[in-house]
C-alpha atoms as a PDB file:
ATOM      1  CA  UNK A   1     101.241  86.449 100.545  1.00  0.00           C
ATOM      2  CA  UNK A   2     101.582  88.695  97.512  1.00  0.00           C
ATOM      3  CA  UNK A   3      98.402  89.540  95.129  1.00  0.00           C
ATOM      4  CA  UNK A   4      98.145  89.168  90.897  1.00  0.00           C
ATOM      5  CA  UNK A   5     101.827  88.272  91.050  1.00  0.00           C
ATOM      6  CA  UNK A   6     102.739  91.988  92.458  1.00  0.00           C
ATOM      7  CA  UNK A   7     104.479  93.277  95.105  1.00  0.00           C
ATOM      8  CA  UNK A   8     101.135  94.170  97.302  1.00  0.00           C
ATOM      9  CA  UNK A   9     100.593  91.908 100.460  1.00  0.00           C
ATOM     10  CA  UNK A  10      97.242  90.562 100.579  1.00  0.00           C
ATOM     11  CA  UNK A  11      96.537  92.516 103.609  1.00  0.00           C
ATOM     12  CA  UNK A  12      97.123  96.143 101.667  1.00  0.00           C
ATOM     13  CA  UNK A  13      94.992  94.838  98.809  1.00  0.00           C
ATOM     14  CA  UNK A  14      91.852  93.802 101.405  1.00  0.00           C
ATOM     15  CA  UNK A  15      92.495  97.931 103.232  1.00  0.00           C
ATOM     16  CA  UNK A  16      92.204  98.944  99.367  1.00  0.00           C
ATOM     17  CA  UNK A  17      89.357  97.253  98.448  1.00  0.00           C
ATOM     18  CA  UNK A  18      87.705  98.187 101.528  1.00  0.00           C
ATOM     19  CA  UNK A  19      88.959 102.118 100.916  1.00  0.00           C
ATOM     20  CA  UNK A  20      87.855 101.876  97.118  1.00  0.00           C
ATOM     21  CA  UNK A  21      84.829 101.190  98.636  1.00  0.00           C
ATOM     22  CA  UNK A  22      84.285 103.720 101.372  1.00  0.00           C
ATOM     23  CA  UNK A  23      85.799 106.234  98.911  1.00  0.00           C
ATOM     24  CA  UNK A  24      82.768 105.896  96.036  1.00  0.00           C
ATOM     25  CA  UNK A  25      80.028 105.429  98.539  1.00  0.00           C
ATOM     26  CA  UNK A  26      81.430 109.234 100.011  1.00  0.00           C
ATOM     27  CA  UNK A  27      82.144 110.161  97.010  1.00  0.00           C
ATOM     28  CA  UNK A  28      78.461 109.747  95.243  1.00  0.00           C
ATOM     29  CA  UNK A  29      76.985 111.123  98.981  1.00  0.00           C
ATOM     30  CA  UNK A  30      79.424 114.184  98.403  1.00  0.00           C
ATOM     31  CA  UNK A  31      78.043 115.050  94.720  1.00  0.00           C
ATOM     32  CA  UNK A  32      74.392 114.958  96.386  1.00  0.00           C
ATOM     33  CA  UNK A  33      75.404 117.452  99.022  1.00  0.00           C
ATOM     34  CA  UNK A  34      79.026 119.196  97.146  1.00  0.00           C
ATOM     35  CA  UNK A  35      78.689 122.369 100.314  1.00  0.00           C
ATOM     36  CA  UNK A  36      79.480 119.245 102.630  1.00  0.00           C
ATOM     37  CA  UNK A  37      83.073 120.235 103.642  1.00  0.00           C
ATOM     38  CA  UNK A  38      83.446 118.010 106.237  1.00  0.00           C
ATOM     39  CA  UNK A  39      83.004 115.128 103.374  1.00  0.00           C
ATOM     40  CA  UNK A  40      85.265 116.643 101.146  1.00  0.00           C
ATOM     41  CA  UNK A  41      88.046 116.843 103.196  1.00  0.00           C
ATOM     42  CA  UNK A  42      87.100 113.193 104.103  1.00  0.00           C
ATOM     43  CA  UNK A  43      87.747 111.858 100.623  1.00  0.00           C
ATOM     44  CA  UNK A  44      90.882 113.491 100.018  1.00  0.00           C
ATOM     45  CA  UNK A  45      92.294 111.675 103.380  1.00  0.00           C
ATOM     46  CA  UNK A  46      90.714 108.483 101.845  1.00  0.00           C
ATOM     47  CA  UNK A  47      92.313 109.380  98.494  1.00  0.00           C
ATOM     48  CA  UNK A  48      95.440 110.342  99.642  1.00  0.00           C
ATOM     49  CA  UNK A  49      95.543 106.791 102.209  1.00  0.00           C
ATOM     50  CA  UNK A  50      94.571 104.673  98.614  1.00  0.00           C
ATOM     51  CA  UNK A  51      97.780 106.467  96.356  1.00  0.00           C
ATOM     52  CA  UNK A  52      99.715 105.607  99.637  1.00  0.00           C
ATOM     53  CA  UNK A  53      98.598 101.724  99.788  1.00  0.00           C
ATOM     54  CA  UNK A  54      98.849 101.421  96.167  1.00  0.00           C
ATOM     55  CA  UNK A  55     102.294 102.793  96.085  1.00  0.00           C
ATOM     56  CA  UNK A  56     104.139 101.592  98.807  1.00  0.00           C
ATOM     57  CA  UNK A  57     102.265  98.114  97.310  1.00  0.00           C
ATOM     58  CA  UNK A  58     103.300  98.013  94.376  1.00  0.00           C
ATOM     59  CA  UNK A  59     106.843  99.904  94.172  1.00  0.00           C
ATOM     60  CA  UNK A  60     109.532  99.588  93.792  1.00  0.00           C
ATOM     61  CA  UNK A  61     109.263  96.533  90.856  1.00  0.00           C
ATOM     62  CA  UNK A  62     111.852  95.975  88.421  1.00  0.00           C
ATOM     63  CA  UNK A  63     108.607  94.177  86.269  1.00  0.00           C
ATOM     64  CA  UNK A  64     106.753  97.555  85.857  1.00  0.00           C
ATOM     65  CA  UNK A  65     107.785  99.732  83.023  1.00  0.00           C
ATOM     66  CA  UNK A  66     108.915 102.925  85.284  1.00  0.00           C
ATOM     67  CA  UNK A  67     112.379 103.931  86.254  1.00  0.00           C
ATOM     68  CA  UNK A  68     113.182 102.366  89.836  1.00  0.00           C
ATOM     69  CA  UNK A  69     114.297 105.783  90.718  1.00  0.00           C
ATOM     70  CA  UNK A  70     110.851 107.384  89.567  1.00  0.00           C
ATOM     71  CA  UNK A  71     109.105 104.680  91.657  1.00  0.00           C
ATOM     72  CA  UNK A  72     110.843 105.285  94.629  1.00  0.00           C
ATOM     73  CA  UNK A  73     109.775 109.134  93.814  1.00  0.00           C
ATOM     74  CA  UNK A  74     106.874 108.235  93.882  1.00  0.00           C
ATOM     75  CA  UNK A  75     106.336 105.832  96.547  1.00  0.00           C
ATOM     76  CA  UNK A  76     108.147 108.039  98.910  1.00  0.00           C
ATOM     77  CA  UNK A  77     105.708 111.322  97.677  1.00  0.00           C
ATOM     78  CA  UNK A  78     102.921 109.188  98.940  1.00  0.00           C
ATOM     79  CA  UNK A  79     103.734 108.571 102.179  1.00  0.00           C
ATOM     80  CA  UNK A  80     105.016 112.409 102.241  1.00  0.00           C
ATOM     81  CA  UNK A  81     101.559 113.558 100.652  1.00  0.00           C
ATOM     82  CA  UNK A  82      99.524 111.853 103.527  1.00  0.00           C
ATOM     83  CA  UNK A  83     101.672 112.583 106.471  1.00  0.00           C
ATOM     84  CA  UNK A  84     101.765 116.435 105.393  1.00  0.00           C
ATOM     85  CA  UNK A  85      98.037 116.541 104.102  1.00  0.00           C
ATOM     86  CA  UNK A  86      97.124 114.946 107.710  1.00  0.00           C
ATOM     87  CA  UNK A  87      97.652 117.868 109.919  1.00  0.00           C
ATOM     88  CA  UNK A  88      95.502 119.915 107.852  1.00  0.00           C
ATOM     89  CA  UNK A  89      92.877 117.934 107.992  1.00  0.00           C
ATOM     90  CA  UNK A  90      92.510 117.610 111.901  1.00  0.00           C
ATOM     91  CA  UNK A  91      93.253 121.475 111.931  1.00  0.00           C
ATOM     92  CA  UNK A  92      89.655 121.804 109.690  1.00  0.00           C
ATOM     93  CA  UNK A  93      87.675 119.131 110.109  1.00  0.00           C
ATOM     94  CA  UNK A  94      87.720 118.859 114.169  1.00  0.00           C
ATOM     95  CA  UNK A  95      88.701 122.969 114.572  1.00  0.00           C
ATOM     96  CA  UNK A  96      91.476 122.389 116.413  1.00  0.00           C
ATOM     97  CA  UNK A  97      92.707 125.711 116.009  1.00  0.00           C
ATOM     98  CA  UNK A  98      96.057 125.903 117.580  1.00  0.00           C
ATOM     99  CA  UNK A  99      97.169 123.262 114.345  1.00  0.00           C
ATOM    100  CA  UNK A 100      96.741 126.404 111.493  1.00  0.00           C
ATOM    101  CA  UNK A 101     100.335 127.402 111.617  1.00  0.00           C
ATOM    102  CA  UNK A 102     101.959 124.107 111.737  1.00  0.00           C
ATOM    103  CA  UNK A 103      99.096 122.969 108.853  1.00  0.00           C
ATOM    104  CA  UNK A 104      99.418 125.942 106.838  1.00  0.00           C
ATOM    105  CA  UNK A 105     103.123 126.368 107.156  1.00  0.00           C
ATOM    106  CA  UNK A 106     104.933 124.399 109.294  1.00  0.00           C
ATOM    107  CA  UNK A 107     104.125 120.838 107.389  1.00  0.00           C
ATOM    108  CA  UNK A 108     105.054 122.866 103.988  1.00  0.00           C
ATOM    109  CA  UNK A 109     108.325 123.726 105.298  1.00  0.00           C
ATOM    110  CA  UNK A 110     109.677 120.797 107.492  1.00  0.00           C
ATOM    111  CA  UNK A 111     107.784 117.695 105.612  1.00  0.00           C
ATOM    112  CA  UNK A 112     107.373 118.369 102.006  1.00  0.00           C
ATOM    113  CA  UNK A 113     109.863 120.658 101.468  1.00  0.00           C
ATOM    114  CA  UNK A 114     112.846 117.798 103.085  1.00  0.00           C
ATOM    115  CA  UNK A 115     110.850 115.393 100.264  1.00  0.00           C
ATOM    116  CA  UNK A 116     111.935 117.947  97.236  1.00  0.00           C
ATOM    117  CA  UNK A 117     114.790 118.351  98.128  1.00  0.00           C
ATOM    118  CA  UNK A 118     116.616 114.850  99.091  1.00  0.00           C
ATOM    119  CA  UNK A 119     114.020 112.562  97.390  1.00  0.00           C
ATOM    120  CA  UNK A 120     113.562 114.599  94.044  1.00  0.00           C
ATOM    121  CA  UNK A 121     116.334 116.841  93.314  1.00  0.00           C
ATOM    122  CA  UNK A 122     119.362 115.210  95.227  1.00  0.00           C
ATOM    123  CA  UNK A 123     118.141 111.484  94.743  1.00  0.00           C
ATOM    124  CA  UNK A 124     117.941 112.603  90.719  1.00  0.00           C
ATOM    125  CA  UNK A 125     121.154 113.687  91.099  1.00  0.00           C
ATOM    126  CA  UNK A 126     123.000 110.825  93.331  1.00  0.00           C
ATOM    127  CA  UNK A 127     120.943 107.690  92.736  1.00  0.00           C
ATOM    128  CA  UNK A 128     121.742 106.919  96.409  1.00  0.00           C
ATOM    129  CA  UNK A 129     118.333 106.645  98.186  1.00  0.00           C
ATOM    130  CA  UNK A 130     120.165 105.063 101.267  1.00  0.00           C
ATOM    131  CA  UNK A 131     122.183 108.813 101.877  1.00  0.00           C
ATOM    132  CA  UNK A 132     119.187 110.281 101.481  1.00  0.00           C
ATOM    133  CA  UNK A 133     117.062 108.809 103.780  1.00  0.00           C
ATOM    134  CA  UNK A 134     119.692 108.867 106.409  1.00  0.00           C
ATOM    135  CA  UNK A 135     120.010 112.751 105.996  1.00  0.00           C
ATOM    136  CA  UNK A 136     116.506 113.825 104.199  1.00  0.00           C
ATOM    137  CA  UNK A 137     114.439 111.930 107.351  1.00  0.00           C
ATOM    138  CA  UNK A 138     115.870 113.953 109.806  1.00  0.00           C
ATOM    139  CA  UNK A 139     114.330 117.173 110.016  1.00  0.00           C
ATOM    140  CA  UNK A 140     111.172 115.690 109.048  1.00  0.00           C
ATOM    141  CA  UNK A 141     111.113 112.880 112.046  1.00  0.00           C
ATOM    142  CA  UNK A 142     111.676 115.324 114.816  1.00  0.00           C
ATOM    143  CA  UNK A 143     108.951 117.275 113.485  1.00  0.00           C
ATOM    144  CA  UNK A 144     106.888 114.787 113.141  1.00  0.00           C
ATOM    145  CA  UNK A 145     107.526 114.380 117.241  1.00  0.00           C
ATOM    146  CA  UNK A 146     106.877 118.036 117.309  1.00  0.00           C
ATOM    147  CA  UNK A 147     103.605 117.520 115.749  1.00  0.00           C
ATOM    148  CA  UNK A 148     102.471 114.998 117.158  1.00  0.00           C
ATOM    149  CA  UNK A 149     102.740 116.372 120.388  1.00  0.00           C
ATOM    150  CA  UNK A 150     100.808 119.457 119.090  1.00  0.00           C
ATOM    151  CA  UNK A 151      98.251 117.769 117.790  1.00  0.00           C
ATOM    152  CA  UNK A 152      97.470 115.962 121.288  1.00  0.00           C
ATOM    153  CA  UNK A 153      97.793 119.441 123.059  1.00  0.00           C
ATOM    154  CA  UNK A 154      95.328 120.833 120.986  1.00  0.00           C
ATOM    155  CA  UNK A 155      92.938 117.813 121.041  1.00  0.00           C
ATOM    156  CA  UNK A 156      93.174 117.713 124.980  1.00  0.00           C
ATOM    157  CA  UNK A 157      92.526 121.905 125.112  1.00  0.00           C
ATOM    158  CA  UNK A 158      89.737 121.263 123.305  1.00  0.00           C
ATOM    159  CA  UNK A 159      87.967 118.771 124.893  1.00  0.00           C
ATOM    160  CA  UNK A 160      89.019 119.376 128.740  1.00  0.00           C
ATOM    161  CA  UNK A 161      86.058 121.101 129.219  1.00  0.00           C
ATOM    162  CA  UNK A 162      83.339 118.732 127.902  1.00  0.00           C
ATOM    163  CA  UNK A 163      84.087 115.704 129.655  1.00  0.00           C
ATOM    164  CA  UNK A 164      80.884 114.326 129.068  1.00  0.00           C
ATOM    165  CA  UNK A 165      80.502 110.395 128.261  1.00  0.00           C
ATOM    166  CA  UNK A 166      80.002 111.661 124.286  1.00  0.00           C
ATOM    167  CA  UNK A 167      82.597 113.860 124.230  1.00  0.00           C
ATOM    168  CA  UNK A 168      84.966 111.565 126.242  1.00  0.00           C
ATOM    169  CA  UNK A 169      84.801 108.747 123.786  1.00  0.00           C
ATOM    170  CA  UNK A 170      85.263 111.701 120.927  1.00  0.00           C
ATOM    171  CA  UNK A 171      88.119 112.016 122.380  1.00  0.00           C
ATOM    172  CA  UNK A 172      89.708 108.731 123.069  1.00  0.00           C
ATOM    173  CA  UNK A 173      88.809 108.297 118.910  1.00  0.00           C
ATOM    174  CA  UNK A 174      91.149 111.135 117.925  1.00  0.00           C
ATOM    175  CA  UNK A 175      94.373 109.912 119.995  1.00  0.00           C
ATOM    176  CA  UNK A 176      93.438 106.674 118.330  1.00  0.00           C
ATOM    177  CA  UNK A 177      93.357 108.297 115.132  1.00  0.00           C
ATOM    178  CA  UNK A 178      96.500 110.607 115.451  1.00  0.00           C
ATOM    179  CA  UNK A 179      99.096 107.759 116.953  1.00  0.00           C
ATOM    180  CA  UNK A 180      99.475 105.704 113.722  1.00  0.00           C
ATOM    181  CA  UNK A 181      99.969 108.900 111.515  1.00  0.00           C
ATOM    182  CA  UNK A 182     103.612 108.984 113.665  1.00  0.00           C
ATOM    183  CA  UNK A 183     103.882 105.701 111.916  1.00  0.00           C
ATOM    184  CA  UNK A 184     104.727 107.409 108.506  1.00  0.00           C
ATOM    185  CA  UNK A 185     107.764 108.918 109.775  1.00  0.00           C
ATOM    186  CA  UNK A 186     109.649 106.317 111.634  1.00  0.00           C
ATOM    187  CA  UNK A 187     108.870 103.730 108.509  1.00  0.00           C
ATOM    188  CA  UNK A 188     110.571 106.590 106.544  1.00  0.00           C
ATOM    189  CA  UNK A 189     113.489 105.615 108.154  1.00  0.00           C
ATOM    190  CA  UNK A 190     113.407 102.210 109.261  1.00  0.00           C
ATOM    191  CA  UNK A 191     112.933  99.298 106.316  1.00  0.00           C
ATOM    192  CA  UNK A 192     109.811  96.982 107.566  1.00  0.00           C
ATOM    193  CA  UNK A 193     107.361  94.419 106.387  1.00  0.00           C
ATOM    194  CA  UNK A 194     104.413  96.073 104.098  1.00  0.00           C
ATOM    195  CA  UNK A 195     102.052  94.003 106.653  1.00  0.00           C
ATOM    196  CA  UNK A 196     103.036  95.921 109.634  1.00  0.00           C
ATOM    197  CA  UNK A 197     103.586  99.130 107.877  1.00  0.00           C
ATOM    198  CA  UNK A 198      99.993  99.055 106.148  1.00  0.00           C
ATOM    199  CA  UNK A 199      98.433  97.724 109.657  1.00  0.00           C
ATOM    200  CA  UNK A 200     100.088 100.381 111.602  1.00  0.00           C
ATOM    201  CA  UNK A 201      99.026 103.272 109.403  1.00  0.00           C
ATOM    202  CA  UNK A 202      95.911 102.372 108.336  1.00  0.00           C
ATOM    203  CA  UNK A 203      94.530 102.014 111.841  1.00  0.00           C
ATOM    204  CA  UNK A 204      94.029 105.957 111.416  1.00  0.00           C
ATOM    205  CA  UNK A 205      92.040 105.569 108.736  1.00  0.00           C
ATOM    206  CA  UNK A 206      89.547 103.311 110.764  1.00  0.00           C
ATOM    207  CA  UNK A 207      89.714 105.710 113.425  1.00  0.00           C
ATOM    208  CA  UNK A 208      89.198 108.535 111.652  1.00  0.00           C
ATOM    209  CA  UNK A 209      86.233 106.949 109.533  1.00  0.00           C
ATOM    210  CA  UNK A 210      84.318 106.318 112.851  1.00  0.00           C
ATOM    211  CA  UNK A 211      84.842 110.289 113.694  1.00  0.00           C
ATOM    212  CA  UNK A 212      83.605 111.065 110.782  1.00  0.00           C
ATOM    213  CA  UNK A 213      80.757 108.888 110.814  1.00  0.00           C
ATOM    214  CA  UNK A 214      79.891 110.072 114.556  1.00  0.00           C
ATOM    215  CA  UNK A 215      80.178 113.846 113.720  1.00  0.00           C
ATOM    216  CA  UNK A 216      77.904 113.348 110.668  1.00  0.00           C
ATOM    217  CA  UNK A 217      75.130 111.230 112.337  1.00  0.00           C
ATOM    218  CA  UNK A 218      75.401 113.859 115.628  1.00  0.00           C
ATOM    219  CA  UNK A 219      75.017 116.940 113.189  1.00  0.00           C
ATOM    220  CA  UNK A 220      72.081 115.192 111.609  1.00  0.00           C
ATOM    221  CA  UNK A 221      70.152 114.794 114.671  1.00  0.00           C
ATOM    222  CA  UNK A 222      70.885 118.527 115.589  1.00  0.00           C
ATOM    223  CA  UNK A 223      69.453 119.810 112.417  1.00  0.00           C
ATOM    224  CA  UNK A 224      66.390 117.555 112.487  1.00  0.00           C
ATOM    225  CA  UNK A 225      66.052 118.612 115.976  1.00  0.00           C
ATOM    226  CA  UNK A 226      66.186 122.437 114.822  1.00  0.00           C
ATOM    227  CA  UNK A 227      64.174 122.151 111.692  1.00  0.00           C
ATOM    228  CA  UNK A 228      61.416 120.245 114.123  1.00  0.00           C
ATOM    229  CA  UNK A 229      61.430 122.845 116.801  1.00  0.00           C
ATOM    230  CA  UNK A 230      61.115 125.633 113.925  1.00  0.00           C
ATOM    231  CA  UNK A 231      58.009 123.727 112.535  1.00  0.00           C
ATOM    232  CA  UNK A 232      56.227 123.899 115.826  1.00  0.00           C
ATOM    233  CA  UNK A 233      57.281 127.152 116.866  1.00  0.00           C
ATOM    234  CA  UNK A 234      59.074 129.068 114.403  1.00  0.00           C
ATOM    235  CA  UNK A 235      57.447 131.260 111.338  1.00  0.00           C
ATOM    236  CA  UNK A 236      57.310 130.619 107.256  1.00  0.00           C
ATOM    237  CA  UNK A 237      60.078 132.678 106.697  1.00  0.00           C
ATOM    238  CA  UNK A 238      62.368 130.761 109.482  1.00  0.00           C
ATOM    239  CA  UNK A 239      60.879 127.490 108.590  1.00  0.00           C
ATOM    240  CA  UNK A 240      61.781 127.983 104.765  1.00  0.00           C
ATOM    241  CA  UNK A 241      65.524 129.600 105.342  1.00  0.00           C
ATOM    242  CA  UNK A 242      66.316 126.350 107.675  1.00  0.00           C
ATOM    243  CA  UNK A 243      64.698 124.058 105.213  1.00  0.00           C
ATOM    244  CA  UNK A 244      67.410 125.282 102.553  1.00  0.00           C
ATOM    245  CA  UNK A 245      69.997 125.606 104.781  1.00  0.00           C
ATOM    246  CA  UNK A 246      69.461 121.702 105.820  1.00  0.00           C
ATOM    247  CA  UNK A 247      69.150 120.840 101.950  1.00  0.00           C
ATOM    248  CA  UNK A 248      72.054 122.432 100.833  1.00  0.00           C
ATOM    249  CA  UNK A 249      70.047 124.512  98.188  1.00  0.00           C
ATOM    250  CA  UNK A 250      72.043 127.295  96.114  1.00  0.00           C
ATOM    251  CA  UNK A 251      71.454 130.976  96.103  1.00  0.00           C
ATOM    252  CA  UNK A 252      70.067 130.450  92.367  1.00  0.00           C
ATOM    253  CA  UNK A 253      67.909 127.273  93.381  1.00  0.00           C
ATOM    254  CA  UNK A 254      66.000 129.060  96.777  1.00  0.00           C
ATOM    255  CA  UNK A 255      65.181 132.049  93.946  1.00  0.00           C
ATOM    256  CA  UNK A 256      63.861 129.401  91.646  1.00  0.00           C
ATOM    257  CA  UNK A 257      62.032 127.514  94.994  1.00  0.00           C
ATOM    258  CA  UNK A 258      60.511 130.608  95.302  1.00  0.00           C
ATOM    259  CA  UNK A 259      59.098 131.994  92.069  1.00  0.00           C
ATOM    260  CA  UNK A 260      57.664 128.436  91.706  1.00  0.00           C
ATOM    261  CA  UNK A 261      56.131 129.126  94.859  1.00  0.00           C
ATOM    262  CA  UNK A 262      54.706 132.584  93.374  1.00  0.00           C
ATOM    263  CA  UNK A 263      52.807 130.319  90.364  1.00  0.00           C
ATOM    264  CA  UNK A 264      55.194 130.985  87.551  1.00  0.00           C
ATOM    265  CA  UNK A 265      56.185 128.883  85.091  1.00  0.00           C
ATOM    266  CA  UNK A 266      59.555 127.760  83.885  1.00  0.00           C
ATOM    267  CA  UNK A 267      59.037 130.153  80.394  1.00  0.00           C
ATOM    268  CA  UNK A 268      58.401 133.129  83.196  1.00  0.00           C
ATOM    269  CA  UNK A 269      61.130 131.713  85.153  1.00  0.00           C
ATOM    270  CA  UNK A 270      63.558 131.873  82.202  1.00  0.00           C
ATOM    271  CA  UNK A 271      62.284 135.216  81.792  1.00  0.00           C
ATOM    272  CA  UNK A 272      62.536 136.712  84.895  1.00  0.00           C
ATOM    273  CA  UNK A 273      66.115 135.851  85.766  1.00  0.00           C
ATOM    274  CA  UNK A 274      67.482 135.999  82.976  1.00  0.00           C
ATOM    275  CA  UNK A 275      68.550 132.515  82.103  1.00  0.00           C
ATOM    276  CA  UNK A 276      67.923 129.554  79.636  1.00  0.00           C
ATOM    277  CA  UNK A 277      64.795 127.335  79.862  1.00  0.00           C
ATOM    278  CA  UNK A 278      66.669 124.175  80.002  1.00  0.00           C
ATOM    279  CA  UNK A 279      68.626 125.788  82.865  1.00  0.00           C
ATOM    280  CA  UNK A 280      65.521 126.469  84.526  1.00  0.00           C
ATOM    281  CA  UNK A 281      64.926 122.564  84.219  1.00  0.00           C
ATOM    282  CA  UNK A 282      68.266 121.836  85.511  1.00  0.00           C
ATOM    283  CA  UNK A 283      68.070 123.422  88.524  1.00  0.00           C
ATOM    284  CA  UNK A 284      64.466 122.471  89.250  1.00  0.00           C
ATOM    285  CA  UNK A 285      65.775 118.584  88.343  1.00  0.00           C
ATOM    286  CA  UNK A 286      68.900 119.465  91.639  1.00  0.00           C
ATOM    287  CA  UNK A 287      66.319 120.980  93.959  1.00  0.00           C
ATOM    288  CA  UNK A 288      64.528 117.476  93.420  1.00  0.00           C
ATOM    289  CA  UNK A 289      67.100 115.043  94.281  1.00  0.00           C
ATOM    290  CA  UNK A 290      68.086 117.786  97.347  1.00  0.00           C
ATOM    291  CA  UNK A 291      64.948 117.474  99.015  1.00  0.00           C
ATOM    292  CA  UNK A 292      64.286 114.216  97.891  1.00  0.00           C
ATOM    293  CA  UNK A 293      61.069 114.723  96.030  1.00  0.00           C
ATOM    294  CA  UNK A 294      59.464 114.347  92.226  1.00  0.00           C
ATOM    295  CA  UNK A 295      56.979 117.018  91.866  1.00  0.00           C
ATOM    296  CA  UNK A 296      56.667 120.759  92.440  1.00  0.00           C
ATOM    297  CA  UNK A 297      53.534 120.369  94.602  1.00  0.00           C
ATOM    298  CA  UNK A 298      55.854 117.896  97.176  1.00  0.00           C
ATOM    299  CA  UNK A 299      59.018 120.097  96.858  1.00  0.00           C
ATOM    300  CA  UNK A 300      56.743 123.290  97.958  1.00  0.00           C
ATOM    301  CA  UNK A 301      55.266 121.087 101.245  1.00  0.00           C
ATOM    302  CA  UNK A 302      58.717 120.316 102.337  1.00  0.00           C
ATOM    303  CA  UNK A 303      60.270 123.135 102.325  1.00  0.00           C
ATOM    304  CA  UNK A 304      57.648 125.362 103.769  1.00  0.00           C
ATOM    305  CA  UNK A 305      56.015 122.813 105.706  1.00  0.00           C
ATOM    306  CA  UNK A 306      52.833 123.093 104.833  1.00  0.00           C
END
């Protein structure tokens, strides 16, 4: 069943929807807290698995006013994009350090590189995207295999010495996550339905988006843990660093934080540092929303404790 009289199976447009909608919820949470790294390299997964659905939806079509050979491009790119983007992101966002080489330069060289060469510059030149999948897929498929086998090294070396329940089910949620990415390389070369191509590949996505969400929750309860066991027993000065540390504050806003504390006002602010008034306001406005508070009084309690 095909959507708004396009080629995208109803089944791709529900995954977008649901993606459009993870993707501004993260993205809004990421512009709250922009040092979250983890989150950013989150949403360009999430971005990179909505260009994918969207294109591989919706091209190739004779009805949309781009060359069926620039669609193709472009389609193709996607999957390319994701499947050498996806590495890289299990290499930083779950340290898995034996991935750097293969994420920094072995997806460059035998994924994208492949793309360039038979999807952009030969297929330009033949028109014959059949030869070119038959030859262009190759190198990239076996490593793909490669890869894939790398990637469940690494995630076993990791984790095969904290076999706790937690960790175990971790665990079990990466191989779930990794397995479909293989996906993008054998539907390079085999033709399939868009259903079992979009449910194959975006199971990943779902696995991934529970990691995520586990890591984040865990790492909150550490730091409230920490930031509680500093109030009872730690000092001002530890209190206060951890306090900014938790809230994400710049270098600029803890200086600001703490002539406030000192009693001066914006004007001496400005002053003092050397910067506008209204940029005074701006940053006292961020260190608000940070911490979650409305006046200077509250802002001082919370991140001093006192």
């Amino acid at each position: 069943m095909l959507v708004f009289g396009t080629q995208i199976h109803i089944v791709t447009f529900i995954f977008i929807l649901l993606e459009t909608g993870m993707f501004i919820f993260q993205f809004f949470y990421y512009l709250f807290r922009p040092q979250d790294m983890q989150r950013k390299w989150y949403l360009i997964l999430l971005g990179l698995m909505l260009f994918y659905n969207i294109t591989g939806g919706l091209f190739p079509d004779s009805e949309i006013k781009i060359p069926l050979d620039i669609q193709e491009m472009i389609a193709y790119g996607s999957g390319f994009l994701m499947a050498s983007y996806f590495p890289y992101y299990f290499y930083k966002a779950f340290d898995l350090k034996k991935l750097r080489w293969h994420a920094l330069f072995g997806v460059p060289l035998f994924l994208f590189c492949p793309y360039l060469v038979f999807f952009v510059v030969i297929y330009a030149i033949n028109g014959n995207l059949n030869v070119d999948i038959k030859y262009g897929m190759i190198a990239p498929f076996i490593y793909a295999l490669i890869l894939l086998y790398v990637i469940f090294r690494a995630i076993f070396i990791k984790y095969k010495t904290q076999q706790d329940k937690n960790k175990y089910v971790e665990e079990i949620a990466m191989y779930v996550a990794v397995t479909p990415w293989a996906a993008l390389a054998f539907f390079g070369l085999v033709e399939s339905s868009q259903l079992i191509e979009v449910l194959c590949t975006n199971t990943g996505i779902v696995g991934i988006t529970f990691l995520f969400i586990w890591k984040s929750i865990k790492h909150a309860r550490e730091e409230f843990a920490r930031l509680q066991q500093l109030a009872n027993h730690g000092d001002g000065i530890q209190v206060f660093e951890e306090m900014c540390r938790y809230y994400r504050l710049t270098h600029r806003e803890i200086e600001i934080v703490l002539l406030i504390k000192e009693g001066l006002t914006y004007k001496q602010i400005s002053n003092r540092l050397f910067i506008a008034g209204k940029t005074v306001e701006n940053h006292v406005q961020h260190i608000y929303e940070k911490t979650l508070v409305n006046n200077k009084v509250s802002m001082i309690q919370k991140l001093f404790q006192s």
